[in-house]
N, C-alpha and C. Protein backbone atom coordinates (compact mmCIF):
# COMPACT_ATOMS: atom_id res chain seq x y z
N UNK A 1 56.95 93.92 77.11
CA UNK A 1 58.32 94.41 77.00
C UNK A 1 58.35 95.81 77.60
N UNK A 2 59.27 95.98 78.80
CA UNK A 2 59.40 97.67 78.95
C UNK A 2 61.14 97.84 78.98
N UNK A 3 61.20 99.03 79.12
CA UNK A 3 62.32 99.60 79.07
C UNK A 3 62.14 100.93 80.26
N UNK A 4 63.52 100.88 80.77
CA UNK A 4 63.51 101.96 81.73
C UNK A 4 63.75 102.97 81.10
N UNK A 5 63.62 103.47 80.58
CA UNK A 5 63.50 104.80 79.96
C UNK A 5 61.90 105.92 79.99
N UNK A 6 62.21 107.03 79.61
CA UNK A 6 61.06 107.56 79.37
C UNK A 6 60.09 107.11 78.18
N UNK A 7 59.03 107.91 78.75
CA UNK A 7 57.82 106.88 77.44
C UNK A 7 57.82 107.58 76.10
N UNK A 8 59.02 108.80 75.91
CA UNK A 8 58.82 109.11 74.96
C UNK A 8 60.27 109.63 74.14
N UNK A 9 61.28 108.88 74.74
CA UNK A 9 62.28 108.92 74.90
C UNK A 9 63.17 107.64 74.00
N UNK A 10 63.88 108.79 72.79
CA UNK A 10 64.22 107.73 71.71
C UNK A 10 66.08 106.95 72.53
N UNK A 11 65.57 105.72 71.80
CA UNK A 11 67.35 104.91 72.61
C UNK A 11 68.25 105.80 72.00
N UNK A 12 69.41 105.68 72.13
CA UNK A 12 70.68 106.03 72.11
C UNK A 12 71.33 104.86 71.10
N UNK A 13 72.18 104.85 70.43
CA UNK A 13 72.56 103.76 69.50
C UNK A 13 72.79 102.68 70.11
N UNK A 14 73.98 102.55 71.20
CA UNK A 14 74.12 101.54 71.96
C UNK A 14 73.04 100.78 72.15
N UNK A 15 72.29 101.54 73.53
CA UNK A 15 71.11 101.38 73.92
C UNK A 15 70.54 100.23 72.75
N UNK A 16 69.78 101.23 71.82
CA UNK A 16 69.24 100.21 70.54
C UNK A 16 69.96 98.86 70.28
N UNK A 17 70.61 98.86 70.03
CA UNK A 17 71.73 97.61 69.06
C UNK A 17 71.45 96.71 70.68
N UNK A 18 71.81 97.20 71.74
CA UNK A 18 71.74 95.88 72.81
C UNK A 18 70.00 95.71 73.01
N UNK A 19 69.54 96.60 73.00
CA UNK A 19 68.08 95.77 72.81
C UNK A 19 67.75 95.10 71.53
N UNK A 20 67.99 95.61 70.34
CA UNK A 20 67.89 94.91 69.37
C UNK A 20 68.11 92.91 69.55
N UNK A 21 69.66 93.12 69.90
CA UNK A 21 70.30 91.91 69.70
C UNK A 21 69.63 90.73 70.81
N UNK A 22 69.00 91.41 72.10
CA UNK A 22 68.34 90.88 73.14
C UNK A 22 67.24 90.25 72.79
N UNK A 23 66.50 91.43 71.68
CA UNK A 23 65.26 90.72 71.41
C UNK A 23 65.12 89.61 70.30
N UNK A 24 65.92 89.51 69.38
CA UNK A 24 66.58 88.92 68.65
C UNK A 24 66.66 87.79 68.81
N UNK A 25 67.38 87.12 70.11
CA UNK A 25 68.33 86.33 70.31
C UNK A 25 67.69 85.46 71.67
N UNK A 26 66.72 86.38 72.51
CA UNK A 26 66.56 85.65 73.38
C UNK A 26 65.17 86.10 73.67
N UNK A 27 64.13 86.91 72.35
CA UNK A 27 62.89 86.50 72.65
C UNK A 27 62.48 87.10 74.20
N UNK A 28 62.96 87.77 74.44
CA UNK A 28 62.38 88.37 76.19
C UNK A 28 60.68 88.53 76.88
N UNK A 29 59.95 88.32 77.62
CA UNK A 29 59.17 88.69 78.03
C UNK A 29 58.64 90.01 78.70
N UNK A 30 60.52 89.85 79.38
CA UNK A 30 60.48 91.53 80.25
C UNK A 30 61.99 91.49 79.65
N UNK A 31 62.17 92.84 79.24
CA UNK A 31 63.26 93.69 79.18
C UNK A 31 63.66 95.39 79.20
N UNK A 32 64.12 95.21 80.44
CA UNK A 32 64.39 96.68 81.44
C UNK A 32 65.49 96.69 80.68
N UNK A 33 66.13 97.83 80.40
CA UNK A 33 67.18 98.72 80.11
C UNK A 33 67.21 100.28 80.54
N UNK A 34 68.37 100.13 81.55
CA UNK A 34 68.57 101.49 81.99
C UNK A 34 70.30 101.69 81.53
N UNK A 35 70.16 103.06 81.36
CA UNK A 35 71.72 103.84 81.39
C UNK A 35 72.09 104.00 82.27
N UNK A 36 73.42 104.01 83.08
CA UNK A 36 73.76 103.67 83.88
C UNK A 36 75.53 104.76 83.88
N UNK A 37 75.36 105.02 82.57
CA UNK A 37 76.97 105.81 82.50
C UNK A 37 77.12 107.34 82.70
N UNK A 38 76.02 107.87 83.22
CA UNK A 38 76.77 109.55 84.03
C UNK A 38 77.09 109.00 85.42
N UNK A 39 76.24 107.93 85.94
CA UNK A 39 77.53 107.68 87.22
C UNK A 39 78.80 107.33 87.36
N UNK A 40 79.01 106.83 86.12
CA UNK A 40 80.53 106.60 86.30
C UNK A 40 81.64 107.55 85.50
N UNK A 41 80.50 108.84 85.02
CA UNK A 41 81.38 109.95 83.82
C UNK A 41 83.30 109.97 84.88
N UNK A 42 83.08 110.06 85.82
CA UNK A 42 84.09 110.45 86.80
C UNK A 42 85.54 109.33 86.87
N UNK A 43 85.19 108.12 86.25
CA UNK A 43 86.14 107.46 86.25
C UNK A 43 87.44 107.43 85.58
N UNK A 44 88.50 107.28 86.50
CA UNK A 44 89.88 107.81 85.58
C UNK A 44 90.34 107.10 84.41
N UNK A 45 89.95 106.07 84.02
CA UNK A 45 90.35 105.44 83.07
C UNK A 45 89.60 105.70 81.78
N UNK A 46 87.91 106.29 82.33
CA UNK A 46 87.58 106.24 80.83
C UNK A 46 87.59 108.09 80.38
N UNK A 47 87.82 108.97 81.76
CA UNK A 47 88.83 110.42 81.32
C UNK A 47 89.55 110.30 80.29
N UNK A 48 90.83 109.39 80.63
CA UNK A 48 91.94 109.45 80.18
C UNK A 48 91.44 108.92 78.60
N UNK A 49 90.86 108.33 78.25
CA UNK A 49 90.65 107.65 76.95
C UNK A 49 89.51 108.43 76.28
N UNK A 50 89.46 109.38 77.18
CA UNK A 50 88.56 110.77 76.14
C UNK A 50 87.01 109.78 75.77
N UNK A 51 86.36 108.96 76.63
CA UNK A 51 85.69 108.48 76.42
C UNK A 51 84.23 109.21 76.86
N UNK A 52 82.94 109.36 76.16
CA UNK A 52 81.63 109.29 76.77
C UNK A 52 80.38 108.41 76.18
N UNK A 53 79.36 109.05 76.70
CA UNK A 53 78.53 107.91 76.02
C UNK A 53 78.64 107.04 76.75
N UNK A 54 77.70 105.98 75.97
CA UNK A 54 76.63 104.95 76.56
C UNK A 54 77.92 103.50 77.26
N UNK A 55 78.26 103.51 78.15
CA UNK A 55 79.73 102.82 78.85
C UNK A 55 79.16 101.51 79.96
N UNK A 56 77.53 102.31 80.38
CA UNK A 56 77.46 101.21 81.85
C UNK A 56 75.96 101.30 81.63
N UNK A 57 75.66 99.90 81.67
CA UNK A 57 74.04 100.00 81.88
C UNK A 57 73.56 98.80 82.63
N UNK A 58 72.81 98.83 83.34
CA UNK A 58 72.13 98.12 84.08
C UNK A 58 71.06 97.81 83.29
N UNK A 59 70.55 95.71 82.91
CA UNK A 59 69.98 95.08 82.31
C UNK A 59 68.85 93.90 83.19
N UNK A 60 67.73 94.10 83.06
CA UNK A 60 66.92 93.22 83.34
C UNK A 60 66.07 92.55 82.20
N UNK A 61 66.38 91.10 82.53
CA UNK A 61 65.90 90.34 81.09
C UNK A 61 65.34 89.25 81.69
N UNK A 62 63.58 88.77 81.23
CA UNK A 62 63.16 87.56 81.94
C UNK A 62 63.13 86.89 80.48
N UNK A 63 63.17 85.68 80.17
CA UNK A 63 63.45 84.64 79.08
C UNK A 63 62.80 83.42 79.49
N UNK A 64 62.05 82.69 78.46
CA UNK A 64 62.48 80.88 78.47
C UNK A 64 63.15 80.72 78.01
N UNK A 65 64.14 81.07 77.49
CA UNK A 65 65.57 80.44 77.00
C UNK A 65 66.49 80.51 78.20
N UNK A 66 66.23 80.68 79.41
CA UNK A 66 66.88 80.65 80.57
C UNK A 66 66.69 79.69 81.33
N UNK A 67 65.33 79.25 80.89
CA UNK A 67 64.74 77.72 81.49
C UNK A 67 65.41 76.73 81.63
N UNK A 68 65.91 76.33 82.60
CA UNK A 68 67.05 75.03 82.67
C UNK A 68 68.08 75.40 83.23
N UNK A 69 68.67 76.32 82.77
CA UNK A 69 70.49 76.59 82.53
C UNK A 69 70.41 77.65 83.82
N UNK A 70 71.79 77.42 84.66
CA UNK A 70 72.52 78.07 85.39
C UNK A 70 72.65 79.51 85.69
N UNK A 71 72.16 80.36 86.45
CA UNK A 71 72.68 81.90 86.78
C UNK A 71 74.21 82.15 85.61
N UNK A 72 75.12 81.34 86.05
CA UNK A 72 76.05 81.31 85.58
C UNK A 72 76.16 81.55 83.74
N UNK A 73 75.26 80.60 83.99
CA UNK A 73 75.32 80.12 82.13
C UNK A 73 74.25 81.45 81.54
N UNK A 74 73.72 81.87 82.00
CA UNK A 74 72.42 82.95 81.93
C UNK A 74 73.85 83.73 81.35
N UNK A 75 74.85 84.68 82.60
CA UNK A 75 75.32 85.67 82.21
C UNK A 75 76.55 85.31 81.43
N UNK A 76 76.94 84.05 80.98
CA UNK A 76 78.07 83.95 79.86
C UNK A 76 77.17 84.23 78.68
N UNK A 77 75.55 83.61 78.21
CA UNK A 77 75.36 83.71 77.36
C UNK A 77 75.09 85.28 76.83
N UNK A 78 74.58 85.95 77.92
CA UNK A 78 74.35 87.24 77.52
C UNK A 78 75.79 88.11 77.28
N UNK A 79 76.53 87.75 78.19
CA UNK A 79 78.16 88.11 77.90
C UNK A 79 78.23 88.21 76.26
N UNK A 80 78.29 86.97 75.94
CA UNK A 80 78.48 86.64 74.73
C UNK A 80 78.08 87.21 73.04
N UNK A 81 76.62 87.64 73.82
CA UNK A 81 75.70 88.34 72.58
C UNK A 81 76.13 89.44 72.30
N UNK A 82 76.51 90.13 73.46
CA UNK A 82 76.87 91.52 74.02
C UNK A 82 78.68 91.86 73.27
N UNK A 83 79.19 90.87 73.06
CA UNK A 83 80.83 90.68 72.52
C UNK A 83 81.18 91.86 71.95
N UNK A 84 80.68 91.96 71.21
CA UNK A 84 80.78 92.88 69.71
C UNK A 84 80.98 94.43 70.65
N UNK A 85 79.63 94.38 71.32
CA UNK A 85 79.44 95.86 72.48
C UNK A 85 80.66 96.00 73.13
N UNK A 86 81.00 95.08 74.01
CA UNK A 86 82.10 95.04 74.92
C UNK A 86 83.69 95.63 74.45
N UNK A 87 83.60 95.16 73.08
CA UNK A 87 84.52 95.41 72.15
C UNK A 87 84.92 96.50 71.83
N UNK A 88 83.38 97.26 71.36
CA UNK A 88 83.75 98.72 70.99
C UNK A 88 83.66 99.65 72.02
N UNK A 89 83.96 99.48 73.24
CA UNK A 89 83.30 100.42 74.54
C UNK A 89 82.26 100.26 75.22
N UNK A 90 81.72 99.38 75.12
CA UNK A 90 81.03 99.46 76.35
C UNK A 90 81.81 98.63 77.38
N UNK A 91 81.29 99.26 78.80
CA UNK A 91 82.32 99.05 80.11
C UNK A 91 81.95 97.84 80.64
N UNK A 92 80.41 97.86 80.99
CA UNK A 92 80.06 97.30 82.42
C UNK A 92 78.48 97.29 81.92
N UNK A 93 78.22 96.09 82.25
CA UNK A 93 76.90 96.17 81.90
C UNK A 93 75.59 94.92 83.27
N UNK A 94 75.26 94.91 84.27
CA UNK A 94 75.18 94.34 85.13
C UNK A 94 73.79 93.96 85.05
N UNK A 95 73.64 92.33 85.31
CA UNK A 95 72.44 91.81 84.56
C UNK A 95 71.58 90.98 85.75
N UNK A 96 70.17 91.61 85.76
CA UNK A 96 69.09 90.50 86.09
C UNK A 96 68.50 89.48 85.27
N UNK A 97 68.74 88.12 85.41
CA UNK A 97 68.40 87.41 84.38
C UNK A 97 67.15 86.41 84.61
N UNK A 98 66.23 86.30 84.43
CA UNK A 98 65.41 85.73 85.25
C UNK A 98 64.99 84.51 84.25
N UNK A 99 64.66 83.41 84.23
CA UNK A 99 64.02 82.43 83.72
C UNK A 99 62.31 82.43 83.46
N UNK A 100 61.31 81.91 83.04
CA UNK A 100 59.81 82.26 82.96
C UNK A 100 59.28 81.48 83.92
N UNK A 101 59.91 81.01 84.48
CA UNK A 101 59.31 79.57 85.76
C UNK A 101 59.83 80.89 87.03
N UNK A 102 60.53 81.45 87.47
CA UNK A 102 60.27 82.55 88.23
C UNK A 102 59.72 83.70 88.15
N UNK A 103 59.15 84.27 87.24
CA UNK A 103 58.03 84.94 87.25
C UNK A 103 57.55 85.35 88.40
């Protein structure tokens, strides 16, 4: 399991709770998590909504629970886990999903 982060470098709540629920739920082999939201601090919509914090992250997740099923079906299911996140603010979250047969 890694994470893009530093090696000594505690998550952020977000951060946590979506790795939590990742590991949880889909058992990962590899799981990258990077932050991804001072590039988008600049955007007018989340200005206006007085928003900061953890908004955009870029996700790499290899699984056998991906074994079989569709690119497609990969990112509804992770969509899905993620609900709750999406809900309370988080923006954008853009996913490598890999199966264990591509390795």
């Amino acid at each position: 399991m890694t994470q893009t982060l530093g090696a000594t470098e505690a998550l952020a709540p977000r951060a946590q709770r979506i790795v939590n629920i990742l590991r949880e739920k889909l058992s990962p082999s590899v799981l990258e998590l990077k932050d991804d939201s001072k590039k988008h601090a600049h955007h007018h919509a989340r200005i206006e909504a007085g928003e900061d914090g953890e908004t955009h992250f870029v996700i790499r997740l290899r699984s056998a629970k991906f074994n079989g099923i569709t690119r497609v079906a990969r990112h509804r299911l992770v969509n899905e886990l993620l609900a709750d996140e999406f809900r309370s603010g988080l923006h954008s979250a853009s996913f490598i999903l890999q199966d264990e047969k591509s390795a």
